[in-house]
Protein backbone atom coordinates (compact mmCIF):
# COMPACT_ATOMS: atom_id res chain seq x y z
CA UNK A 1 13.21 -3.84 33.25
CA UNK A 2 14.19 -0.46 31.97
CA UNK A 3 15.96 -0.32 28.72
CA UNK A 4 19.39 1.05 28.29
CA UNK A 5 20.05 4.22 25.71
CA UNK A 6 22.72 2.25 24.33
CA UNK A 7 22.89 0.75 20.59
CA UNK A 8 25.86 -0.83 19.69
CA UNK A 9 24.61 -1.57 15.89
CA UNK A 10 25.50 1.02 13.09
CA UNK A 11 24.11 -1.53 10.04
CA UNK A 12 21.43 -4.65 9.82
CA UNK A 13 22.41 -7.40 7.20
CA UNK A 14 19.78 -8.11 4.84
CA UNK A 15 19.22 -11.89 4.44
CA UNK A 16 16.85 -10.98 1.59
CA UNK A 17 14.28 -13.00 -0.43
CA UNK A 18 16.87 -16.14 -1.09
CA UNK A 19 20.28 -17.22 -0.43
CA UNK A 20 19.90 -19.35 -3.86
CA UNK A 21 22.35 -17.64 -7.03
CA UNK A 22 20.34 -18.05 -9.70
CA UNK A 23 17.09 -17.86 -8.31
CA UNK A 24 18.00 -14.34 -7.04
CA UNK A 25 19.37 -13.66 -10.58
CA UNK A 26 15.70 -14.72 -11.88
CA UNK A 27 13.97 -12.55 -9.10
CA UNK A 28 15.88 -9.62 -10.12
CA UNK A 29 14.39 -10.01 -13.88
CA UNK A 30 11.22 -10.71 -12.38
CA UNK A 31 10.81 -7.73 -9.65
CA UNK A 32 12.74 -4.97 -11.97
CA UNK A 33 9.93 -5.77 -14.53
CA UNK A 34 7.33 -5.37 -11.71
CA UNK A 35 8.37 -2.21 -10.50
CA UNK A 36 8.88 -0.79 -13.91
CA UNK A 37 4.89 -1.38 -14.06
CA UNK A 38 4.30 -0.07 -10.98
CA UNK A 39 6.15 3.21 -12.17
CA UNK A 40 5.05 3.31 -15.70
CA UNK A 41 0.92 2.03 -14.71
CA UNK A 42 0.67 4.05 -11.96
CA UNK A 43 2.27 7.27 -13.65
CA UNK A 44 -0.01 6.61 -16.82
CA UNK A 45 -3.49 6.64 -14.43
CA UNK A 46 -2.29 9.93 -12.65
CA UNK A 47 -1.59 11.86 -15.99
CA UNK A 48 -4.93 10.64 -17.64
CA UNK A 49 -7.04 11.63 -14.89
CA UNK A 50 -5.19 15.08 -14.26
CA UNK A 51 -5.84 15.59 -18.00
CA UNK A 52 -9.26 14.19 -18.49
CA UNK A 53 -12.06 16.39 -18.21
CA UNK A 54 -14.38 13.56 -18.28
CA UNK A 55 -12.46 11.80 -15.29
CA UNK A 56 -13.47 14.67 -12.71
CA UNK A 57 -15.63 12.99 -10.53
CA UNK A 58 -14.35 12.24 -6.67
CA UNK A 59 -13.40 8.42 -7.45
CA UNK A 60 -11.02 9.03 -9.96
CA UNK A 61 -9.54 12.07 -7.55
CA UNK A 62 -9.19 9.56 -5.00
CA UNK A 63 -8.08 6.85 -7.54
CA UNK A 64 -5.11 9.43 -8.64
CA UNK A 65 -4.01 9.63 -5.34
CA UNK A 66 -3.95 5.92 -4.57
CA UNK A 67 -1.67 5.68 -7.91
CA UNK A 68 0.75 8.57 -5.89
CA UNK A 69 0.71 6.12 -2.64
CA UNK A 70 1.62 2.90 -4.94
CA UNK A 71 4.47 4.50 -6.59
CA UNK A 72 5.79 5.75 -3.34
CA UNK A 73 5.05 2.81 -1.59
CA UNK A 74 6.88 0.04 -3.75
CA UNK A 75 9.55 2.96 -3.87
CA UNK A 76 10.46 2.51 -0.53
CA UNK A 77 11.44 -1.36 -0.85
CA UNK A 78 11.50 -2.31 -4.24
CA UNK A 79 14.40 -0.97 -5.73
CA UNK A 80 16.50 -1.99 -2.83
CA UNK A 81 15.08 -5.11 -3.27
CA UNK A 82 16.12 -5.70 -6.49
CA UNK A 83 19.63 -3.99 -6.24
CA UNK A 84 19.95 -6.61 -2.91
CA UNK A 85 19.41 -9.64 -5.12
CA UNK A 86 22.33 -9.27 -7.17
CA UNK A 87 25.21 -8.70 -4.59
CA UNK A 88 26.24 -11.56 -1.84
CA UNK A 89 26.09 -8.86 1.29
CA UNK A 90 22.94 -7.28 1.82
CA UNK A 91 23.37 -4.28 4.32
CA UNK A 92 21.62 -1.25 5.62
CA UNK A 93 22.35 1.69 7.34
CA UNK A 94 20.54 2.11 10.82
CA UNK A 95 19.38 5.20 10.35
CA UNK A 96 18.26 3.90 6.29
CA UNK A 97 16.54 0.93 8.25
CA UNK A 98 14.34 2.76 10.46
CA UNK A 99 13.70 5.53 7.56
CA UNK A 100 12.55 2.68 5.62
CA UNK A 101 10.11 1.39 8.41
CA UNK A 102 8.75 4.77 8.68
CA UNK A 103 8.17 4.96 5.04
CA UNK A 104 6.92 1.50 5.37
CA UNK A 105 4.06 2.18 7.24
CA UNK A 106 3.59 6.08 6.49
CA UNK A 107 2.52 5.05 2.66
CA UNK A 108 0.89 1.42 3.27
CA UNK A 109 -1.12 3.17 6.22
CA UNK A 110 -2.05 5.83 4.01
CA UNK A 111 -3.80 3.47 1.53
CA UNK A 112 -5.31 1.64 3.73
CA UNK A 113 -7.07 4.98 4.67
CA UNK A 114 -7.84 5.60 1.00
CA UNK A 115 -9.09 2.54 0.14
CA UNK A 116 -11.34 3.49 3.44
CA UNK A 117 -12.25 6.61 1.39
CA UNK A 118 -12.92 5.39 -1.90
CA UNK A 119 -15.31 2.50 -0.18
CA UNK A 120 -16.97 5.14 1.59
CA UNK A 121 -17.02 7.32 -1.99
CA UNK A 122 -19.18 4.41 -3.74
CA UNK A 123 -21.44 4.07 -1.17
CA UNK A 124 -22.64 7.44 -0.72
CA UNK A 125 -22.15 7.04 -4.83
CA UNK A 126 -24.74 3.86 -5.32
CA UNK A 127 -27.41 4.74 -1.80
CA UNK A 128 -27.64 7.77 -1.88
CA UNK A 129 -27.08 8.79 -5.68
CA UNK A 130 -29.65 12.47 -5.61
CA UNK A 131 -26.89 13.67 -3.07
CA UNK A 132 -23.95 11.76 -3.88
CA UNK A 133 -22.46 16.01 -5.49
CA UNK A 134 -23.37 17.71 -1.82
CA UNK A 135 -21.76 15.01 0.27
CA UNK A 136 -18.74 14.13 -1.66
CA UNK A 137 -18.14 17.83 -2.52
CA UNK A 138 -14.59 19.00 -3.77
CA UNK A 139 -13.94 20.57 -0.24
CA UNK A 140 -14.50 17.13 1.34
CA UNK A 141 -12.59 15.09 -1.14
CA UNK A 142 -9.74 17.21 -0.54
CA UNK A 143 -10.21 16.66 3.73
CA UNK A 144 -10.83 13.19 3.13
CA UNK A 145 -7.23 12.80 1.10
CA UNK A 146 -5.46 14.92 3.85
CA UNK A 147 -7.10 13.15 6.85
CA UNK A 148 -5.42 9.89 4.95
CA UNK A 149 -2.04 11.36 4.71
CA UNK A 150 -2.40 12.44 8.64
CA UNK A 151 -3.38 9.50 9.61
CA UNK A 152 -0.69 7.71 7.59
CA UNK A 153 1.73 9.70 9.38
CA UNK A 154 0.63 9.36 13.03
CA UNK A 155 0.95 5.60 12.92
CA UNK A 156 4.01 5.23 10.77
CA UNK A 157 4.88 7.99 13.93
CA UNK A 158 4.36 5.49 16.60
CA UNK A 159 5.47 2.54 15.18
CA UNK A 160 9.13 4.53 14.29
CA UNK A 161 9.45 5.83 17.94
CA UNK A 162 8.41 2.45 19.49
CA UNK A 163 11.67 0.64 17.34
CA UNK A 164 13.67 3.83 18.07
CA UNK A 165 13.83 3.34 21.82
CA UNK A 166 15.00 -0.29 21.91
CA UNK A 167 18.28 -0.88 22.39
CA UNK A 168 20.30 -3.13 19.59
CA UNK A 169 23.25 -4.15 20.72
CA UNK A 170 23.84 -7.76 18.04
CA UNK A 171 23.29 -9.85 15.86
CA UNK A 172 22.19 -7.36 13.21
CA UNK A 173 20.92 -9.67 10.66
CA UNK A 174 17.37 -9.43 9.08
CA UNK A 175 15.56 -12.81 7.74
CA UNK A 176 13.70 -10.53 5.45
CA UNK A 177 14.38 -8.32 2.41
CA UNK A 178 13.29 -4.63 4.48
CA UNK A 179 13.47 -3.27 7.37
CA UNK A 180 9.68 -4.23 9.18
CA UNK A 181 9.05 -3.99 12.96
CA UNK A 182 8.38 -7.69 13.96
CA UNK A 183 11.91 -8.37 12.79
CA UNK A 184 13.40 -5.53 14.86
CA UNK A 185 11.96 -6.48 17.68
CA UNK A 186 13.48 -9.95 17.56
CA UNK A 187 16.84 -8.17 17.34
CA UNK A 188 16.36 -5.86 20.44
CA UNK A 189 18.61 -6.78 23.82
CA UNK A 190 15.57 -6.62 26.10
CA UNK A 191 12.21 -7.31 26.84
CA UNK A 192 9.38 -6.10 23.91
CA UNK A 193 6.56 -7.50 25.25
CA UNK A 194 4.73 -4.37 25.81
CA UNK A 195 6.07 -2.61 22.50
CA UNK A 196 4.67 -5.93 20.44
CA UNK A 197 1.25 -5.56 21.92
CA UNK A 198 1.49 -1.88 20.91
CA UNK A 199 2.56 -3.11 17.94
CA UNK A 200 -0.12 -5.31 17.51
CA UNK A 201 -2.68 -3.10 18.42
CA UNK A 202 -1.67 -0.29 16.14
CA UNK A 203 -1.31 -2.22 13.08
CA UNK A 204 -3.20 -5.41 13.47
CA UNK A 205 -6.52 -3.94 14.68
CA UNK A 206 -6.15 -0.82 12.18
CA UNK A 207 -5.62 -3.49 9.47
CA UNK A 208 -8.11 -6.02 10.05
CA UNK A 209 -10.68 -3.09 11.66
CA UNK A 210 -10.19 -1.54 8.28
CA UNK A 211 -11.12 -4.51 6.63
CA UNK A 212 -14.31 -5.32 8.53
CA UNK A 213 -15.54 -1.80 7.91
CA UNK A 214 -14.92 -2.24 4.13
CA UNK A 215 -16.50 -5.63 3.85
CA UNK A 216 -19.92 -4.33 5.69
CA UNK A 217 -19.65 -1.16 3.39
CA UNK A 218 -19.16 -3.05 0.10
CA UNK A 219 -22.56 -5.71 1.26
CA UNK A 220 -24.23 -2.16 1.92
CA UNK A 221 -23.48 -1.52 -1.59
CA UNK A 222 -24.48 -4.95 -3.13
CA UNK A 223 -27.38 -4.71 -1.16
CA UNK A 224 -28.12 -1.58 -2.71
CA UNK A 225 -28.10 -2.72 -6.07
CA UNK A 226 -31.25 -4.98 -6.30
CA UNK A 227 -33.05 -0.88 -6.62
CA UNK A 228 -30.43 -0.19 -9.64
CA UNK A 229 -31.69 -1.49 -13.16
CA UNK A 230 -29.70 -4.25 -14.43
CA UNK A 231 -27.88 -2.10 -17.04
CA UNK A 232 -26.61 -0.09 -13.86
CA UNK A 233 -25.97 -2.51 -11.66
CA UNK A 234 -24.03 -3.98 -13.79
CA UNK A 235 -21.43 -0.62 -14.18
CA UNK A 236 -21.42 -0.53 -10.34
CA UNK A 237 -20.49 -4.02 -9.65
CA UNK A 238 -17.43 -3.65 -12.25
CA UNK A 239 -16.30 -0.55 -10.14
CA UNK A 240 -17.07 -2.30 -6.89
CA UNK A 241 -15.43 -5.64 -7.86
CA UNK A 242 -11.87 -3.43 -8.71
CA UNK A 243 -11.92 -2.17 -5.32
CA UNK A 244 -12.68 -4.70 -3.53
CA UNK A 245 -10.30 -7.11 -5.34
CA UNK A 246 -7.51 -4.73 -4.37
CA UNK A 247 -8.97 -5.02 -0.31
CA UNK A 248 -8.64 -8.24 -0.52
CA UNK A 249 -5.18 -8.71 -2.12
CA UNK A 250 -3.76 -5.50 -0.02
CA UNK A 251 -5.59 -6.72 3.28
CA UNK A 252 -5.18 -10.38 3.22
CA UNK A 253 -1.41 -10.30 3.52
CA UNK A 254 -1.52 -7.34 5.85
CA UNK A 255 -3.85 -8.88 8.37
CA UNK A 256 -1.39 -12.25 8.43
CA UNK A 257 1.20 -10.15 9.17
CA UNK A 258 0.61 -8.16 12.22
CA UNK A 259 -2.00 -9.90 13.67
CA UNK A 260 -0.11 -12.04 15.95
CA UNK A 261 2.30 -11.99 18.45
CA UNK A 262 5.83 -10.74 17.52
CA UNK A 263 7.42 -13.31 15.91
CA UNK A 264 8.70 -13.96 12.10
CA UNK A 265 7.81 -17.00 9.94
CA UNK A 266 10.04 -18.17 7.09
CA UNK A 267 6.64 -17.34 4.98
CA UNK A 268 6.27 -13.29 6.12
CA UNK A 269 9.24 -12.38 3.12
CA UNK A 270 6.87 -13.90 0.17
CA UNK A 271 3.62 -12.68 2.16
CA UNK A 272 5.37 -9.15 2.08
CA UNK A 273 5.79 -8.86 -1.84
CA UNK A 274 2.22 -8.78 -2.35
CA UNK A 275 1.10 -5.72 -0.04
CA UNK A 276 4.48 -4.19 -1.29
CA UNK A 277 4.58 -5.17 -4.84
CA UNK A 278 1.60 -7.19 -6.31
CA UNK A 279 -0.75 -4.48 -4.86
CA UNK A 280 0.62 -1.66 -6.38
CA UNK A 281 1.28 -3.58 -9.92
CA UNK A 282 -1.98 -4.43 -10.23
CA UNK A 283 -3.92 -1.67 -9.54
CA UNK A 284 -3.37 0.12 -12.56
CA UNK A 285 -4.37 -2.59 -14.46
CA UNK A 286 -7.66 -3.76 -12.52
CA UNK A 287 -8.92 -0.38 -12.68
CA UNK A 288 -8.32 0.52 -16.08
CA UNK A 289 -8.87 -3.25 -17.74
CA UNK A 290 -12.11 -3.15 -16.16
CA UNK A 291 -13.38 0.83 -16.36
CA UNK A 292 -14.31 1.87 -19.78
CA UNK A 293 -13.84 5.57 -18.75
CA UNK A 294 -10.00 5.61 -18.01
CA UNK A 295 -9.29 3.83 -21.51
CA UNK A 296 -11.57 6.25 -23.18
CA UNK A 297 -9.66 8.90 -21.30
CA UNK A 298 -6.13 6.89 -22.11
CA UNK A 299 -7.19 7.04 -25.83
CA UNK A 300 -7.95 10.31 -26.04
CA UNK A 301 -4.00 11.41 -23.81
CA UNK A 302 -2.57 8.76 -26.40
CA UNK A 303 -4.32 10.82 -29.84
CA UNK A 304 -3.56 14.01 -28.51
CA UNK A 305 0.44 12.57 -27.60
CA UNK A 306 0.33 11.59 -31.15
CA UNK A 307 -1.03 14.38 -33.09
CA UNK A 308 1.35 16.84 -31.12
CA UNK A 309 4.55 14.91 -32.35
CA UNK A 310 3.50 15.31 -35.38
CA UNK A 311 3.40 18.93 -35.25
């Protein structure tokens, strides 16, 4: 059936996180403190390793730009999360719902293509160590970053222009607390069979392809480590733990959400907050609690903070 150029909705209603007064009132505490760490963490790794000359090395360049993603990513739902738990009518603009989907999947794409990178990053790091400077040269760092952002973009592409053809012509109201496709598509007057399977196949098998790529490159890596002396090993597995504790907290969620048909469970909105939220809060603190070399280099931007105030 072909689909009509019409669209009779100007707005989608946010039904948000809950309906419940106070517990909104205690999410908003809750989430504004969240995102304040997101900001503040994430902010605080990019200035230490732009200012570090000991923090040169491809991981942390990588690292800096994963902080960049986070900030941007939680930026595109967060604050109009929290701002939506506090008022009774939760709307948004068409044209701010779809830029929101776009943004959506532009920046969580994008990390999922770093995290990609920096996986790839240790293990040239830990098997092949003697050449670990020629492969992972500054040049190719810098390709690597951009090939992220690209390929960010191209998906966050498709999945903008496959919502941007359907027709909505009412209701208009969201079950979740952003704009996401699955939900969209439940809203369209006509037939999205063949956009959900694109759907699915552009974010479901990119997510949990991802995933299965990372997992055999991180047992590459353990497997690696019986050469390594224990005092070695031991460093690598801290690094290799951080990432892939963030794969599996950024993944997990992912995976449960687009890969399946296209329908909504009451479950996706709390699912959501960790690849949108949790992620991104945690990050700075998993890689700096657990890597000795950002909180020498956080030290060190803290002394010289200190001793130039003083001036």
């Amino acid at each position: 059936m072909p689909m009509e150029n019409t669209n009779n909705v100007t707005e989608f209603i946010l039904y948000g996180l809950t309906q419940d007064r106070t517990l909104a009132k205690l999410c908003f505490l809750v989430f504004l403190v969240f995102y304040a760490a997101i900001i503040l963490g994430n902010l605080l790794i990019i200035i230490t390793i732009r200012t570090s000359e000991q923090l040169n090395s491809p991981m942390y360049f990588f690292l800096s730009y994963l902080s960049f993603v986070d900030i941007s990513y939680s930026t595109v739902s967060a604050p109009k999360l929290i701002h939506d738990l506090l008022i009774e009518k939760k709307t948004i603009s068409f044209l701010g719902c779809i830029a929101q989907l776009f943004g959506t999947h532009f920046f969580g794409c994008t990390e999922i293509f770093l995290l990609m990178v920096m996986a790839y990053d240790r293990c040239i790091a830990i098997c092949k160590p003697l050449h670990y400077r020629s492969i992972v040269s500054r040049h190719v760092c810098v390709c690597l970053v951009a090939a992220s952002w690209l390929g960010g973009f191209v998906h966050s592409s498709v999945q903008t222009l496959l919502v941007l053809q359907l027709p909505f012509c009412g209701p208009n109201g969201i079950d979740h607390y952003f704009c996401d496709v699955h939900p969209l598509l439940e809203l369209a007057c006509t037939d999205t069979y063949i956009i959900s399977v694109s759907v699915f196949v552009s974010s479901g098998v990119i997510s949990l392809g991802c995933f299965v790529v990372l997992a055999v490159s991180y047992a590459v890596i353990l497997v690696s480590l019986r050469t390594y002396s224990p005092k070695g090993r031991l460093k690598a597995l801290y690094t290799c733990s951080s990432h892939i504790t963030i794969v599996v907290l950024f993944f997990g969620p992912c995976i449960f959400i687009y890969m399946r048909p296209s329908t909504t469970f009451p479950a996706d909105k709390v699912v959501s907050v960790f690849y949108t939220i949790i992620t991104p809060m945690l990050n700075p603190f998993i890689y700096t609690l657990r890597n000795q070399e950002v909180k020498t280099g956080m030290k060190k931007l803290w002394s010289r903070t200190v001793k130039s105030s003083e001036k």
